[in-house]
Protein backbone atom coordinates (compact mmCIF):
# COMPACT_ATOMS: atom_id res chain seq x y z
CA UNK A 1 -5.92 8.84 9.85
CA UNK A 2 -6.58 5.24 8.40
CA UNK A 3 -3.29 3.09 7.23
CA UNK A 4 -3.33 0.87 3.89
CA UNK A 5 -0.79 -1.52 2.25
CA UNK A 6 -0.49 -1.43 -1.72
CA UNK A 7 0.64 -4.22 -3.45
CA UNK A 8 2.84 -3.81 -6.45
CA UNK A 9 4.78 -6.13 -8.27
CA UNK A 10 8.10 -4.43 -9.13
CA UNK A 11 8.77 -5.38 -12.48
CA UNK A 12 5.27 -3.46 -13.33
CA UNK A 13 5.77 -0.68 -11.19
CA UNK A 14 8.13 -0.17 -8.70
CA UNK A 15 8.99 1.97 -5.48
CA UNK A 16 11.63 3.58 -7.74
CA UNK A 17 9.00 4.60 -10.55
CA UNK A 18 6.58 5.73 -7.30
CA UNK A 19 9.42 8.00 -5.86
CA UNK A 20 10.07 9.17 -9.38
CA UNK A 21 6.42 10.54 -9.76
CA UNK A 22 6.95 12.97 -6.78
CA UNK A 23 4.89 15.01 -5.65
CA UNK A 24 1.78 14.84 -7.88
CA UNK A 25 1.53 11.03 -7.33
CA UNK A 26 -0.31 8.44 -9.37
CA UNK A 27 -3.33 6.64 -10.21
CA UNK A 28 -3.27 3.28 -8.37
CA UNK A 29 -5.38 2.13 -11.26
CA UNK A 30 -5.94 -1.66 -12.69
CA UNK A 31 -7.57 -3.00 -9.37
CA UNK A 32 -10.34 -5.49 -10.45
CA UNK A 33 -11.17 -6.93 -7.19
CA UNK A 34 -14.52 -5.35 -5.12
CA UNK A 35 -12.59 -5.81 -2.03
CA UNK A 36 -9.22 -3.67 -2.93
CA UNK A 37 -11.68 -1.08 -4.74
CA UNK A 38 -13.93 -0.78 -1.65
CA UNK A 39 -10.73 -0.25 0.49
CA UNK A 40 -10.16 2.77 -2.10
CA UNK A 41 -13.33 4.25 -1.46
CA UNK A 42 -12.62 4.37 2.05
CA UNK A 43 -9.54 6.67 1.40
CA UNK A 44 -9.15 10.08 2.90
CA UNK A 45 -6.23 12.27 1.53
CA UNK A 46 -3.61 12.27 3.90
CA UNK A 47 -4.46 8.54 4.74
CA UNK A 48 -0.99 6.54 5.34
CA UNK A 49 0.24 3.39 3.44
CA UNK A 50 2.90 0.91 2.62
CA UNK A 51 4.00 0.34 -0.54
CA UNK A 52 4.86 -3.57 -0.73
CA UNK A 53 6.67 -5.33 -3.44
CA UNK A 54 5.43 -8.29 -4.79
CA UNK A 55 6.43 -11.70 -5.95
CA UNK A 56 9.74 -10.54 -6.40
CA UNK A 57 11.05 -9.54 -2.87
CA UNK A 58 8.22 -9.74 -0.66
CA UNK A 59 8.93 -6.93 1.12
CA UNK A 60 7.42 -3.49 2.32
CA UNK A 61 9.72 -0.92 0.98
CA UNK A 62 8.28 2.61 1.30
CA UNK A 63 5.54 4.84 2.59
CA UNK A 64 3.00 6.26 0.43
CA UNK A 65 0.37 9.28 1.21
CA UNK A 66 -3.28 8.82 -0.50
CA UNK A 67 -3.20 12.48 -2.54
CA UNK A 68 -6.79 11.82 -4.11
CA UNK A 69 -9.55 10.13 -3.22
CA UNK A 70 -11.60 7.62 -5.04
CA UNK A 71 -12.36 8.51 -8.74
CA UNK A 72 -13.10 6.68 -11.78
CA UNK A 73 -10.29 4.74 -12.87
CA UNK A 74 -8.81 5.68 -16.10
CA UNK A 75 -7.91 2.42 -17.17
CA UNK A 76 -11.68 1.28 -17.60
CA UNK A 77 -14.36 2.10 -19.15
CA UNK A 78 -16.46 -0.02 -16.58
CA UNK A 79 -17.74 2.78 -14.05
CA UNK A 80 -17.79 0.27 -11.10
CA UNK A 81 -13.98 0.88 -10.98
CA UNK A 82 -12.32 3.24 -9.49
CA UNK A 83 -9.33 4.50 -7.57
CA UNK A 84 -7.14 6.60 -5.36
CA UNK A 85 -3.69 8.66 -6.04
CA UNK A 86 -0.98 8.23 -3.67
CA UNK A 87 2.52 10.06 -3.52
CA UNK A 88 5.59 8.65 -2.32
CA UNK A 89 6.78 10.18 1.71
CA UNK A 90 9.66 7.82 1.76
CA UNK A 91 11.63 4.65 1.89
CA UNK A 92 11.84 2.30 5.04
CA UNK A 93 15.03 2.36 6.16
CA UNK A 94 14.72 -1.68 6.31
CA UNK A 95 12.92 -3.17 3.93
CA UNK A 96 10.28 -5.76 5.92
CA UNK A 97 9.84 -8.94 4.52
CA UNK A 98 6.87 -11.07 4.58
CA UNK A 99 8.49 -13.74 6.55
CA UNK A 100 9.69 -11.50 8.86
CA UNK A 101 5.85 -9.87 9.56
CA UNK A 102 4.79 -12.99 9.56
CA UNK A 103 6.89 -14.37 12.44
CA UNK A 104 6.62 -10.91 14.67
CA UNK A 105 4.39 -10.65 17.59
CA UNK A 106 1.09 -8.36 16.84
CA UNK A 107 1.08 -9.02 13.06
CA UNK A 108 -0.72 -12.46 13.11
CA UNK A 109 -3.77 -10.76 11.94
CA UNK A 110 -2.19 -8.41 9.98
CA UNK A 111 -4.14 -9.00 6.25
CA UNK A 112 -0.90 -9.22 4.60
CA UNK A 113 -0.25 -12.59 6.88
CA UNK A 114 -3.97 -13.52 6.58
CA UNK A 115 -4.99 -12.60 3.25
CA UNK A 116 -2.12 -12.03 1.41
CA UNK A 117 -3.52 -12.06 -1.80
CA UNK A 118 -5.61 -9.02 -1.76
CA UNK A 119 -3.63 -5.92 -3.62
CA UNK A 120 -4.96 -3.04 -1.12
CA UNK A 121 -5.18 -3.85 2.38
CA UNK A 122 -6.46 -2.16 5.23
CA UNK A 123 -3.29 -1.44 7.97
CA UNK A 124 -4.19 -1.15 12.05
CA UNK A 125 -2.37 1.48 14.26
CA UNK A 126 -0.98 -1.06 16.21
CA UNK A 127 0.32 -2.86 12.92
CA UNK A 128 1.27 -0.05 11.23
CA UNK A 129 3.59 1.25 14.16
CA UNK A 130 5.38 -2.18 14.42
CA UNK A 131 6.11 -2.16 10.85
CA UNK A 132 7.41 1.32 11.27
CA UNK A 133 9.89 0.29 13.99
CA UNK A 134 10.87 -3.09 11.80
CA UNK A 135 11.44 -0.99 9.47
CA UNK A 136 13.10 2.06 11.28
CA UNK A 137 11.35 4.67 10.74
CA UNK A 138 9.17 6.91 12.77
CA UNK A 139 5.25 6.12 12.67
């Protein structure tokens, strides 16, 4: 299993409108950077992420499940986008804030702290069970 982190900013869509999708998930569609698509690509269902709200909050709020793999996005007509489906699994019982991953031993390199810009991000094991525990939940 590979681990992500999806960038969202919650006055577009939210954890609460993720959750609210249940089971059959959405379309993480409207990524325009090569980077954040090529991340998609490298998807496999099952596949682990966070969902993190941004701008407003900062914070990683929930865990998401990839439910479909890379496929044109239906947002654009331009075939050299495309894009996953994830599902909510649940919320972190602690939201994690940026400043607070940034500041915890074993996330320096963590892409969130490095390249913070960059809407889907690949996760390490090691990273993704520290934000797990920050959070308290289990990995």
């Amino acid at each position: 299993m590979n681990y992500w982190l999806f960038k969202s900013e919650p006055d577009t869509w939210s954890w609460d409108q993720q959750v609210a999708k249940g089971d059959a998930g959405e379309e993480w569609g409207g990524v325009r950077n090569y980077q954040a698509r090529n991340n998609m690509r490298a998807m496999k269902i099952g596949d682990r992420g966070f969902f993190y709200h941004s701008n407003q909050g900062k914070e990683i709020v929930g865990i998401v499940e990839v439910s479909a793999e890379s496929a044109p996005d239906s947002t654009s007509d331009d075939p050299r986008w495309d894009c996953v489906h994830i599902r909510a699994i649940r919320p972190l019982a602690r939201p994690v804030t940026l400043e607070a991953c940034k500041t915890e031993p074993g996330l320096e390199e963590m892409a969130l702290v490095k390249t913070s810009r960059l809407s889907v991000q690949p996760v390490t094991e090691a990273e993704w069970k520290i934000v797990c525990r920050m959070g308290g939940v289990e990995p």
